[in-house]
PDB file of N, CA and C in Angstrom:
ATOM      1  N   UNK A   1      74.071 107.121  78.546  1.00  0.00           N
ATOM      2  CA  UNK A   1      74.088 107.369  77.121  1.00  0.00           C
ATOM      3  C   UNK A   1      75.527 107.589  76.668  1.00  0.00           C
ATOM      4  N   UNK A   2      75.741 106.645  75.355  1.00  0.00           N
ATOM      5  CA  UNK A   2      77.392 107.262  75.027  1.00  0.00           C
ATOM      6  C   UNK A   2      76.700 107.658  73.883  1.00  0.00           C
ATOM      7  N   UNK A   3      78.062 109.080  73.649  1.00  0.00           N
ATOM      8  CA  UNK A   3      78.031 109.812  72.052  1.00  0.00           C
ATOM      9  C   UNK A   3      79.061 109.645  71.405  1.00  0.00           C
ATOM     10  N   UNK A   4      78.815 110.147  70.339  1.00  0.00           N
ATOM     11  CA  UNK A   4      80.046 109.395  69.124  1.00  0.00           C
ATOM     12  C   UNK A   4      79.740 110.573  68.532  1.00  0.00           C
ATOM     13  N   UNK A   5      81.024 111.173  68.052  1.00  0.00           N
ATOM     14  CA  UNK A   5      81.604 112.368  67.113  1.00  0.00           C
ATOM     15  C   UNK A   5      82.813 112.021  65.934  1.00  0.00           C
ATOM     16  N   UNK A   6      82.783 112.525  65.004  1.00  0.00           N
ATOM     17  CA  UNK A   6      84.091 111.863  64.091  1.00  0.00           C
ATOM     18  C   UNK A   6      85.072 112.858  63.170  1.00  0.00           C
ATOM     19  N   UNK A   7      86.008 112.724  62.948  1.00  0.00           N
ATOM     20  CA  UNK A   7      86.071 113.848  61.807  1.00  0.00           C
ATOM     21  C   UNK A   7      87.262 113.713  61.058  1.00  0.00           C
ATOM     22  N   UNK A   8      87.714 113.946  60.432  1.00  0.00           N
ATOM     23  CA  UNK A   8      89.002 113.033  59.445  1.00  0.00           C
ATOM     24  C   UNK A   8      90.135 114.172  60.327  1.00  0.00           C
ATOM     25  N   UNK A   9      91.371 113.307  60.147  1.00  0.00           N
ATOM     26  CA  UNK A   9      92.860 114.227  60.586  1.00  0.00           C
ATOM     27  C   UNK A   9      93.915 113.400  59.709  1.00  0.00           C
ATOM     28  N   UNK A  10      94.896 113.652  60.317  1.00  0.00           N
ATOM     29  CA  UNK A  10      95.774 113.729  59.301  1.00  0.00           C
ATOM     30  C   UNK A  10      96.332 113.975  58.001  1.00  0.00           C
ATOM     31  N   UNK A  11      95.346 114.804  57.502  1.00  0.00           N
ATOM     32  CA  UNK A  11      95.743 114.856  55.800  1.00  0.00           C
ATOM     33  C   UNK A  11      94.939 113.985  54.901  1.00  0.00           C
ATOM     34  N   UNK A  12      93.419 113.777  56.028  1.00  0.00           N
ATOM     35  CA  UNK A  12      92.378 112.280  55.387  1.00  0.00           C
ATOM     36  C   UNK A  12      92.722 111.012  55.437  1.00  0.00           C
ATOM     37  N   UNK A  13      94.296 110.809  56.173  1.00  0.00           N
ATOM     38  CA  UNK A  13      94.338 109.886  56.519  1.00  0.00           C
ATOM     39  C   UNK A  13      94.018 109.149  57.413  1.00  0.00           C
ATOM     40  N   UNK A  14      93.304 109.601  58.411  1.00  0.00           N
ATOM     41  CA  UNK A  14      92.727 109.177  59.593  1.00  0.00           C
ATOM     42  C   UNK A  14      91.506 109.315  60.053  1.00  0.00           C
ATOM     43  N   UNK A  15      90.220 108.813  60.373  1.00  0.00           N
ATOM     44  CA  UNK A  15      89.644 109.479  61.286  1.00  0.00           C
ATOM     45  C   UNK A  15      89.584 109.635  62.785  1.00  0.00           C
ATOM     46  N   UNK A  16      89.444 110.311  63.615  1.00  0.00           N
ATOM     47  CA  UNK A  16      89.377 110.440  65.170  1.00  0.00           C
ATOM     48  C   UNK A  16      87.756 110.099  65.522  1.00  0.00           C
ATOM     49  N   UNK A  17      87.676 109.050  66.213  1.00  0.00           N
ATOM     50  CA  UNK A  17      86.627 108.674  66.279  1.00  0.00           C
ATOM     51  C   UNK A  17      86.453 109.097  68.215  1.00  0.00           C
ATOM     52  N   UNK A  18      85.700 110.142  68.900  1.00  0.00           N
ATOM     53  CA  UNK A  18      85.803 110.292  70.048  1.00  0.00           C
ATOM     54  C   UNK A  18      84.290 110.034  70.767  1.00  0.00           C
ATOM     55  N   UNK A  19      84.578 109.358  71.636  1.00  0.00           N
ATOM     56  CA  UNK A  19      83.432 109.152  72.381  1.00  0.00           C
ATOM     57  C   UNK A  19      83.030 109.302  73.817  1.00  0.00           C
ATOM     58  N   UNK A  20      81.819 109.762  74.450  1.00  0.00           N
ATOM     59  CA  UNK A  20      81.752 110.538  75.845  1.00  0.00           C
ATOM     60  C   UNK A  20      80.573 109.975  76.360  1.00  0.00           C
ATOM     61  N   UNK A  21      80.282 109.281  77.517  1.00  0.00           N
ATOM     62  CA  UNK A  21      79.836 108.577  78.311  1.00  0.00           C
ATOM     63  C   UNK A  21      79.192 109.602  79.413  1.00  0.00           C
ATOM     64  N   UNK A  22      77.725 109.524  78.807  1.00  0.00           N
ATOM     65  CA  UNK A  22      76.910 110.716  80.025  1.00  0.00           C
ATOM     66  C   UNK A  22      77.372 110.362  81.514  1.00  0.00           C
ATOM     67  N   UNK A  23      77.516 111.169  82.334  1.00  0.00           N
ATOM     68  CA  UNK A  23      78.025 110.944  83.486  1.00  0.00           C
ATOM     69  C   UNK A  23      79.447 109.914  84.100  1.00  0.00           C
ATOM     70  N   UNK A  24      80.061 109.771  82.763  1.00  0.00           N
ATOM     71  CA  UNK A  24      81.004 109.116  83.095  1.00  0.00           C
ATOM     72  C   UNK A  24      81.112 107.513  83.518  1.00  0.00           C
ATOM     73  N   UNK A  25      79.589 107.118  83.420  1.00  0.00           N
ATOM     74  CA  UNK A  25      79.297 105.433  83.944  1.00  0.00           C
ATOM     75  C   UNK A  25      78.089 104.742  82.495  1.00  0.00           C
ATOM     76  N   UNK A  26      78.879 103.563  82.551  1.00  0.00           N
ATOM     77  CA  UNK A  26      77.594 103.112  81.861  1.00  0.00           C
ATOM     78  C   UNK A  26      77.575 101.281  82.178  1.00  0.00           C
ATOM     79  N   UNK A  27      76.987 100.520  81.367  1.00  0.00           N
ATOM     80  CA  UNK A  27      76.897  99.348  81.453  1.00  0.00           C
ATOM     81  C   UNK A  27      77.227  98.595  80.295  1.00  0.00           C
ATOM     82  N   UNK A  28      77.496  97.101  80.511  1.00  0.00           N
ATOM     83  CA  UNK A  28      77.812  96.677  79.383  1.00  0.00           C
ATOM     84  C   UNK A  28      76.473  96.286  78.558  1.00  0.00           C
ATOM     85  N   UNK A  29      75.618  96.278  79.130  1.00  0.00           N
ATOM     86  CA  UNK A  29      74.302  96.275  78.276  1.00  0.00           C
ATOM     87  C   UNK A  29      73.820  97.265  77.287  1.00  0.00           C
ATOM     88  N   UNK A  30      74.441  98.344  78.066  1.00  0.00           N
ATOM     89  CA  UNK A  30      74.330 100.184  77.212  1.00  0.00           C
ATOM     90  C   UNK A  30      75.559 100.035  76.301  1.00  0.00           C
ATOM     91  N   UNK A  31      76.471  99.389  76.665  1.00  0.00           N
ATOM     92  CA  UNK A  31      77.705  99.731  75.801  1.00  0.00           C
ATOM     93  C   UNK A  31      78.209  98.779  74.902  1.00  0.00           C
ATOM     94  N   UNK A  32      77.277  98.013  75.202  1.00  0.00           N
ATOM     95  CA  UNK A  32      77.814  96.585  73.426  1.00  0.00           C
ATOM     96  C   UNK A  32      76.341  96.557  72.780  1.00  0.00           C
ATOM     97  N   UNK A  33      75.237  97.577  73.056  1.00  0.00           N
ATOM     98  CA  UNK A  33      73.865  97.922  72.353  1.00  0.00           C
ATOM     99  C   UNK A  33      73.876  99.365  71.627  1.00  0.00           C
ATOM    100  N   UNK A  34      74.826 100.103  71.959  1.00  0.00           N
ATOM    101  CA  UNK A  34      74.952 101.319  70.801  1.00  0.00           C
ATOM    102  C   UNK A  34      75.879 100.901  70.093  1.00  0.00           C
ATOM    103  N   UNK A  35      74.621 101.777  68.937  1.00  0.00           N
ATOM    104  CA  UNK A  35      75.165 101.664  67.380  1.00  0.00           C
ATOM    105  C   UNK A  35      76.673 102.385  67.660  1.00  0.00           C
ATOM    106  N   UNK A  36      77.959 101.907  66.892  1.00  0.00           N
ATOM    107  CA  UNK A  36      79.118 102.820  66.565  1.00  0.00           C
ATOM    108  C   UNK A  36      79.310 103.353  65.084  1.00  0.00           C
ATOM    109  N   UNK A  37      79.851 104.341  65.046  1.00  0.00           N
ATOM    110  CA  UNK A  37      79.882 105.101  63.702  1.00  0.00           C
ATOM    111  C   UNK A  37      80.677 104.219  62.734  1.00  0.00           C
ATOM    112  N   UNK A  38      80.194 104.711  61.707  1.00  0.00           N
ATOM    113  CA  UNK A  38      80.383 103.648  60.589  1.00  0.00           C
ATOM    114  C   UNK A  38      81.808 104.972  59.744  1.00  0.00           C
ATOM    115  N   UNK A  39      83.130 104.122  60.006  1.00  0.00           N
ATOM    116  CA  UNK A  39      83.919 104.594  59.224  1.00  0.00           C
ATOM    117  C   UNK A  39      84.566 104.023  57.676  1.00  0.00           C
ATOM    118  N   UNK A  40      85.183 104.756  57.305  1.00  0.00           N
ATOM    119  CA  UNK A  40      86.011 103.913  55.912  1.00  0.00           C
ATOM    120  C   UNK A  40      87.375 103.242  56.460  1.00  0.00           C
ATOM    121  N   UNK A  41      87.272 101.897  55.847  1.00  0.00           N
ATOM    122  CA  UNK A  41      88.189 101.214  56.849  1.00  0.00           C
ATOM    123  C   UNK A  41      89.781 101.237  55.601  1.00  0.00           C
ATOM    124  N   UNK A  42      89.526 102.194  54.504  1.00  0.00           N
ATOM    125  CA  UNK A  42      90.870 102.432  54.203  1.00  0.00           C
ATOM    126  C   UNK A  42      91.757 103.211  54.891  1.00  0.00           C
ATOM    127  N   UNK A  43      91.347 103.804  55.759  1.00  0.00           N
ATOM    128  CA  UNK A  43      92.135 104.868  56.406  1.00  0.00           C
ATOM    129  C   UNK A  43      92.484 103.927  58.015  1.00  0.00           C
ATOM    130  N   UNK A  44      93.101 105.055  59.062  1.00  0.00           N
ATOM    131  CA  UNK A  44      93.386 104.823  60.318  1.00  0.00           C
ATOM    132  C   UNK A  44      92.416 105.005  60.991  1.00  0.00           C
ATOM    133  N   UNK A  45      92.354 104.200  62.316  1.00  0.00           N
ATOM    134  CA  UNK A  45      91.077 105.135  63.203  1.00  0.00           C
ATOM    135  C   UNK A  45      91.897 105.535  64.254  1.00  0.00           C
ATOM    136  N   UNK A  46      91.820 106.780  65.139  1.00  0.00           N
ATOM    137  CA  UNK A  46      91.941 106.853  66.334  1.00  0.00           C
ATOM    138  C   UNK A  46      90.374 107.037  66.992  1.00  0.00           C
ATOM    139  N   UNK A  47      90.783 106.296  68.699  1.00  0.00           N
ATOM    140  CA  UNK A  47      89.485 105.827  69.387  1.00  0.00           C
ATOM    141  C   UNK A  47      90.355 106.912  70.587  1.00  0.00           C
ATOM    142  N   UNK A  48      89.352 107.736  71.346  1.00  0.00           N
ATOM    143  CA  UNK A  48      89.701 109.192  72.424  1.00  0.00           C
ATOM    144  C   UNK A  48      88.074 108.645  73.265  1.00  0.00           C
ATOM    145  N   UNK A  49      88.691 109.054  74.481  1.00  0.00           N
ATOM    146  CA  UNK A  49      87.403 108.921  75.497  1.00  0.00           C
ATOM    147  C   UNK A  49      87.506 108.308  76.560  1.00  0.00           C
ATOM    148  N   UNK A  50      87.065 108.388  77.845  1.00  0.00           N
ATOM    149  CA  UNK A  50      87.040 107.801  78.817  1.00  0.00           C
ATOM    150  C   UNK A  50      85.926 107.283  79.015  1.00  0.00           C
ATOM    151  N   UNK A  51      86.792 105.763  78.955  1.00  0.00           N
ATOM    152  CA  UNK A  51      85.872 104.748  79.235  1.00  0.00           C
ATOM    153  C   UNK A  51      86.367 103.682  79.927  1.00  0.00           C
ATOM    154  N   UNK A  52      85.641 102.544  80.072  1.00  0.00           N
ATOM    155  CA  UNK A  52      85.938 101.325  81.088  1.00  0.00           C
ATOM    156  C   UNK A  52      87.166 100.610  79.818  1.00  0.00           C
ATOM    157  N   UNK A  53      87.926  99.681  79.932  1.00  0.00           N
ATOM    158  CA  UNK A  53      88.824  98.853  78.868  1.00  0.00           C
ATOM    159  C   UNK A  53      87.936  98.098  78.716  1.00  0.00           C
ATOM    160  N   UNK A  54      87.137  97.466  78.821  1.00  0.00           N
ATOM    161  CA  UNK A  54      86.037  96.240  78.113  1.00  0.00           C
ATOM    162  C   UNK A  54      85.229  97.182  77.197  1.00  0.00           C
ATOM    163  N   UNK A  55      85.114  98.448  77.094  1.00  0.00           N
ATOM    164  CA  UNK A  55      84.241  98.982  75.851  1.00  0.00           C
ATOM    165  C   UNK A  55      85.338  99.636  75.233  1.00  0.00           C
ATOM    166  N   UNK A  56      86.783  99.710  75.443  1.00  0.00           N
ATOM    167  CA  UNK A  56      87.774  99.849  74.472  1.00  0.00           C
ATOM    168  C   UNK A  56      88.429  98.756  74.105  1.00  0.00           C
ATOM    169  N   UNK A  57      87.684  97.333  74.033  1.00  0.00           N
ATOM    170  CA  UNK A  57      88.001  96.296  73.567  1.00  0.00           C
ATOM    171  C   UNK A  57      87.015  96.199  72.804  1.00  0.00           C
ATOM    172  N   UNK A  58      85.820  96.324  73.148  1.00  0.00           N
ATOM    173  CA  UNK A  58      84.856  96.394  71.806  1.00  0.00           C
ATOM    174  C   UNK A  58      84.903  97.389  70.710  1.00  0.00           C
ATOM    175  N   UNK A  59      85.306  98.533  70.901  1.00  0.00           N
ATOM    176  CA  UNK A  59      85.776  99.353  69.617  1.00  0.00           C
ATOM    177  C   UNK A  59      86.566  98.454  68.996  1.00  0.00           C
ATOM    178  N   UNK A  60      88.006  98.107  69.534  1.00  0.00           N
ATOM    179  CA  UNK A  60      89.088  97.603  68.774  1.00  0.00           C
ATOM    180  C   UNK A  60      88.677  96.880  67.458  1.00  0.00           C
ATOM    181  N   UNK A  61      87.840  95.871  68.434  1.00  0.00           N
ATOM    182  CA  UNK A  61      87.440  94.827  67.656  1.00  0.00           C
ATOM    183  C   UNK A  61      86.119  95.304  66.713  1.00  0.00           C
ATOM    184  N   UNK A  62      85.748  95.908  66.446  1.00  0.00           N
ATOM    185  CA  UNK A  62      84.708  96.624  65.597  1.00  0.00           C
ATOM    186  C   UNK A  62      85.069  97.312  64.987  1.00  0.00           C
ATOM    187  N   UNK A  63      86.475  97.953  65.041  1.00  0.00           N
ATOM    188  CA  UNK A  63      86.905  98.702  63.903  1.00  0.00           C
ATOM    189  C   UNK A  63      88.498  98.045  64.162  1.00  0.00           C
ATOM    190  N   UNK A  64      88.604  96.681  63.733  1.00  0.00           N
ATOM    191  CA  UNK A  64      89.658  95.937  63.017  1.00  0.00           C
ATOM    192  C   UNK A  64      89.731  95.983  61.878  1.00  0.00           C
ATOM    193  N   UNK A  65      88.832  95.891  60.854  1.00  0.00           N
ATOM    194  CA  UNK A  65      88.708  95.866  59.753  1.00  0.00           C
ATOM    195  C   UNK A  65      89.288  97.408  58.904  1.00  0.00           C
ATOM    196  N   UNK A  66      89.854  98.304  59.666  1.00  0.00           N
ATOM    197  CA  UNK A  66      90.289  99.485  58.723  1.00  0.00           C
ATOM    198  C   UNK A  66      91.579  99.396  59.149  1.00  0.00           C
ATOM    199  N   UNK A  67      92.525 100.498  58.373  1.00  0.00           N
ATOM    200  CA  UNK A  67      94.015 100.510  57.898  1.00  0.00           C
ATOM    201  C   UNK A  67      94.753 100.066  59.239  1.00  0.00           C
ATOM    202  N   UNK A  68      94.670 100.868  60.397  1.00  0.00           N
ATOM    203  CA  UNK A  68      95.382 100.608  61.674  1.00  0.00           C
ATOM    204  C   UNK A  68      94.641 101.362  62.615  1.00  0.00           C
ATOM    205  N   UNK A  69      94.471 101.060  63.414  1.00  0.00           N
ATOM    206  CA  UNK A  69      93.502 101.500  65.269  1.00  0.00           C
ATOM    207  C   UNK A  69      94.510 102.314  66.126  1.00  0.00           C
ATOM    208  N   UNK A  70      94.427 102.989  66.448  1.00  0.00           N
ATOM    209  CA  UNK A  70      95.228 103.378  67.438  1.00  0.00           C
ATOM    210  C   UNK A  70      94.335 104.038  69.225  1.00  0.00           C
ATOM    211  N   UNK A  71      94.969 104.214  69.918  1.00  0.00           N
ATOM    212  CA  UNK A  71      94.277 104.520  70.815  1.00  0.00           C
ATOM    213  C   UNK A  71      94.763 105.904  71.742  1.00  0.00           C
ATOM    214  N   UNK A  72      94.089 106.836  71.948  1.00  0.00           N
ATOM    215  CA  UNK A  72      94.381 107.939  72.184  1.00  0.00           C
ATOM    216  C   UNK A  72      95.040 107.946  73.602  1.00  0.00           C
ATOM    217  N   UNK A  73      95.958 108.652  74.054  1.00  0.00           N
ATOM    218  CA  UNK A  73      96.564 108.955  75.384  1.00  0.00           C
ATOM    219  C   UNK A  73      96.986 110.199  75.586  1.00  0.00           C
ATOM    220  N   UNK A  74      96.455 110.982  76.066  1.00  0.00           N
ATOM    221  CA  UNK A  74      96.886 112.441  76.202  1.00  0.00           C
ATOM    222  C   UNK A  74      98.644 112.606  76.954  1.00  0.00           C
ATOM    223  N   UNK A  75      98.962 111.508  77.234  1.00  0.00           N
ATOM    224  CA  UNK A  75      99.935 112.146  77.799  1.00  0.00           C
ATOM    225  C   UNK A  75     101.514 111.956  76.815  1.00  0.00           C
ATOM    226  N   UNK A  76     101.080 110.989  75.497  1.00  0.00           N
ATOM    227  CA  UNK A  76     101.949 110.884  74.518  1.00  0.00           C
ATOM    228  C   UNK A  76     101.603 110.823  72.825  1.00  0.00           C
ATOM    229  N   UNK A  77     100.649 110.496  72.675  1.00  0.00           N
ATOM    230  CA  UNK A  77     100.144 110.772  71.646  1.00  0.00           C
ATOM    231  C   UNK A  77      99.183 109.348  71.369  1.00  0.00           C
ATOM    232  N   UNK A  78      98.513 108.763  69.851  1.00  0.00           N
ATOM    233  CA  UNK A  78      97.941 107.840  69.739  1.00  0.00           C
ATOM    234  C   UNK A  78      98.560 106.655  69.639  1.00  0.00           C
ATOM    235  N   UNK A  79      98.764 105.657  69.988  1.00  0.00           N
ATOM    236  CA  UNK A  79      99.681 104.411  70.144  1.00  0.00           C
ATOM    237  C   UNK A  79      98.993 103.092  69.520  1.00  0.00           C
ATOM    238  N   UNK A  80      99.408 102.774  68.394  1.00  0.00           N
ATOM    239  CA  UNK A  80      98.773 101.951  67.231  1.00  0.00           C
ATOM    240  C   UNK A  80      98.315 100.362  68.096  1.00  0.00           C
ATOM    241  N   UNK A  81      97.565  99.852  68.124  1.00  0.00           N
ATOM    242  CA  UNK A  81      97.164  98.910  68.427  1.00  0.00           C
ATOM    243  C   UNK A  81      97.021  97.781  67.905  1.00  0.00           C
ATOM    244  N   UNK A  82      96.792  98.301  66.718  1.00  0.00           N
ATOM    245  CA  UNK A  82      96.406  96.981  65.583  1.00  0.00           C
ATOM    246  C   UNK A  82      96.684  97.541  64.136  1.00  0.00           C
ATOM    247  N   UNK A  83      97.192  96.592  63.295  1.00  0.00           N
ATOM    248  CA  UNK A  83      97.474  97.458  61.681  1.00  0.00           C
ATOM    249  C   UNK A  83      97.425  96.741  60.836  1.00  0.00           C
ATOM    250  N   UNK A  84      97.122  97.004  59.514  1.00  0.00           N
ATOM    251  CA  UNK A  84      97.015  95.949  58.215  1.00  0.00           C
ATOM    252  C   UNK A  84      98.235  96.553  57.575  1.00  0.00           C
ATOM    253  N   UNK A  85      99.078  97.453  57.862  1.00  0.00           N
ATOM    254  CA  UNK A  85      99.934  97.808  56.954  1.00  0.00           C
ATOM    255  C   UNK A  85     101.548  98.279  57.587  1.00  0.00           C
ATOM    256  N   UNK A  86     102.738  97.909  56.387  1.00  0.00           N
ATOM    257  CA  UNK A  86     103.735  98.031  57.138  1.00  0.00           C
ATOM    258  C   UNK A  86     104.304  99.653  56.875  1.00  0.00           C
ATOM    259  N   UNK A  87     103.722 100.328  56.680  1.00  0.00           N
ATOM    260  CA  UNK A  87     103.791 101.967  57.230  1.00  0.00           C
ATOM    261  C   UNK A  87     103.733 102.207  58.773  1.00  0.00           C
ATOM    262  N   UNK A  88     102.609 101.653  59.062  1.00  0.00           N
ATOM    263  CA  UNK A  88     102.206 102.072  60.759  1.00  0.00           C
ATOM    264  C   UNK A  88     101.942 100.474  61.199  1.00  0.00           C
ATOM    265  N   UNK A  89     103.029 100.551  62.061  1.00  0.00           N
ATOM    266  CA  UNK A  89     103.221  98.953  62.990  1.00  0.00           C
ATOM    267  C   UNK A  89     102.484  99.571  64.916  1.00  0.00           C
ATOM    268  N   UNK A  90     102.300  98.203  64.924  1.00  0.00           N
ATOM    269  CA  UNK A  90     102.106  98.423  66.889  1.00  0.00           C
ATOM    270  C   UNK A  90     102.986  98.782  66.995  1.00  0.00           C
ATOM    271  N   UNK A  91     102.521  99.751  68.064  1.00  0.00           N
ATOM    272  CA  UNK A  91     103.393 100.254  69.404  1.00  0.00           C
ATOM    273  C   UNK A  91     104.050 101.711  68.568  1.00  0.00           C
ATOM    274  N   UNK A  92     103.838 101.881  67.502  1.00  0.00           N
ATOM    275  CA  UNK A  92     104.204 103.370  66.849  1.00  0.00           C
ATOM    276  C   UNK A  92     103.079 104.132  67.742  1.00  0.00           C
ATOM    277  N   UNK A  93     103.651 105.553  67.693  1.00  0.00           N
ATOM    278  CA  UNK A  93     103.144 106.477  68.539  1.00  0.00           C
ATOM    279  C   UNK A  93     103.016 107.792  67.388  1.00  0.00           C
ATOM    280  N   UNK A  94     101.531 108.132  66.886  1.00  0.00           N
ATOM    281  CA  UNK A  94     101.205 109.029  65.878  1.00  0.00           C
ATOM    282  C   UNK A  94     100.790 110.306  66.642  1.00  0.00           C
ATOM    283  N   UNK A  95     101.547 111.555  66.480  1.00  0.00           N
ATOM    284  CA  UNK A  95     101.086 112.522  67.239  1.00  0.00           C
ATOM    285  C   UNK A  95     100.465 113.525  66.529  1.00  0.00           C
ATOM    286  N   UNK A  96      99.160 114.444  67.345  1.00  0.00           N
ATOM    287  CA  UNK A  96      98.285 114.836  66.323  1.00  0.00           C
ATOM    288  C   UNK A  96      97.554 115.823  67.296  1.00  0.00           C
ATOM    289  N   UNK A  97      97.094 116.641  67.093  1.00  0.00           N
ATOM    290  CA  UNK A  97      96.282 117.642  67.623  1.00  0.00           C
ATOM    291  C   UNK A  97      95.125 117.172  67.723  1.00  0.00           C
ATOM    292  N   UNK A  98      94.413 116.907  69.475  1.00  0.00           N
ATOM    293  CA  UNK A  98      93.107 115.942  69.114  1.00  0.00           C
ATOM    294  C   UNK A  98      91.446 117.101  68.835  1.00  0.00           C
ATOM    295  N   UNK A  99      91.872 118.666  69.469  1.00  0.00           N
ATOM    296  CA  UNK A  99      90.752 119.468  69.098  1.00  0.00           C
ATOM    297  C   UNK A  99      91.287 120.233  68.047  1.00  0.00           C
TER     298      UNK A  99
END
């Protein structure tokens, strides 16, 4: 089972979209068949969670459509992935308190 939690940061400019994978394993049958949370794609998303990279390729691509994606890394901050706007380009690094 994966869960999905959300909650705006930055000043509403963002939401943190985090997600947690019962036992840490799942399948790609389980994981391109749950629903993902439905955000406002004027803003940023950050994506947090341990998971396989083939179900952090399906986020990406499911939430392309909002301001810029970034992807969470605890050991430097969120690192933009994808963007519609020239405020926040790839490879910028947005740092943010993730609890």
């Amino acid at each position: 089972m994966i869960r999905f939690s959300k909650k705006e940061i930055l000043n509403g400019e963002a939401v943190l979209v985090e997600f947690e994978i019962e036992d840490g394993v799942t399948t790609p049958k389980e994981a391109f068949s749950v629903e993902l949370p439905p955000v406002p794609y004027g803003k940023g998303v950050i994506l947090s969670g341990r998971g396989p990279i083939w179900f952090y390729g399906r986020l990406i691509h499911h939430f392309h459509p909002a301001k810029w994606v970034a992807v969470f890394d605890p050991r430097i901050g969120a690192v933009v992935v994808q963007s519609h706007t020239k405020e926040i380009r790839e490879g910028d690094v947005i740092e943010f308190m993730e609890k």
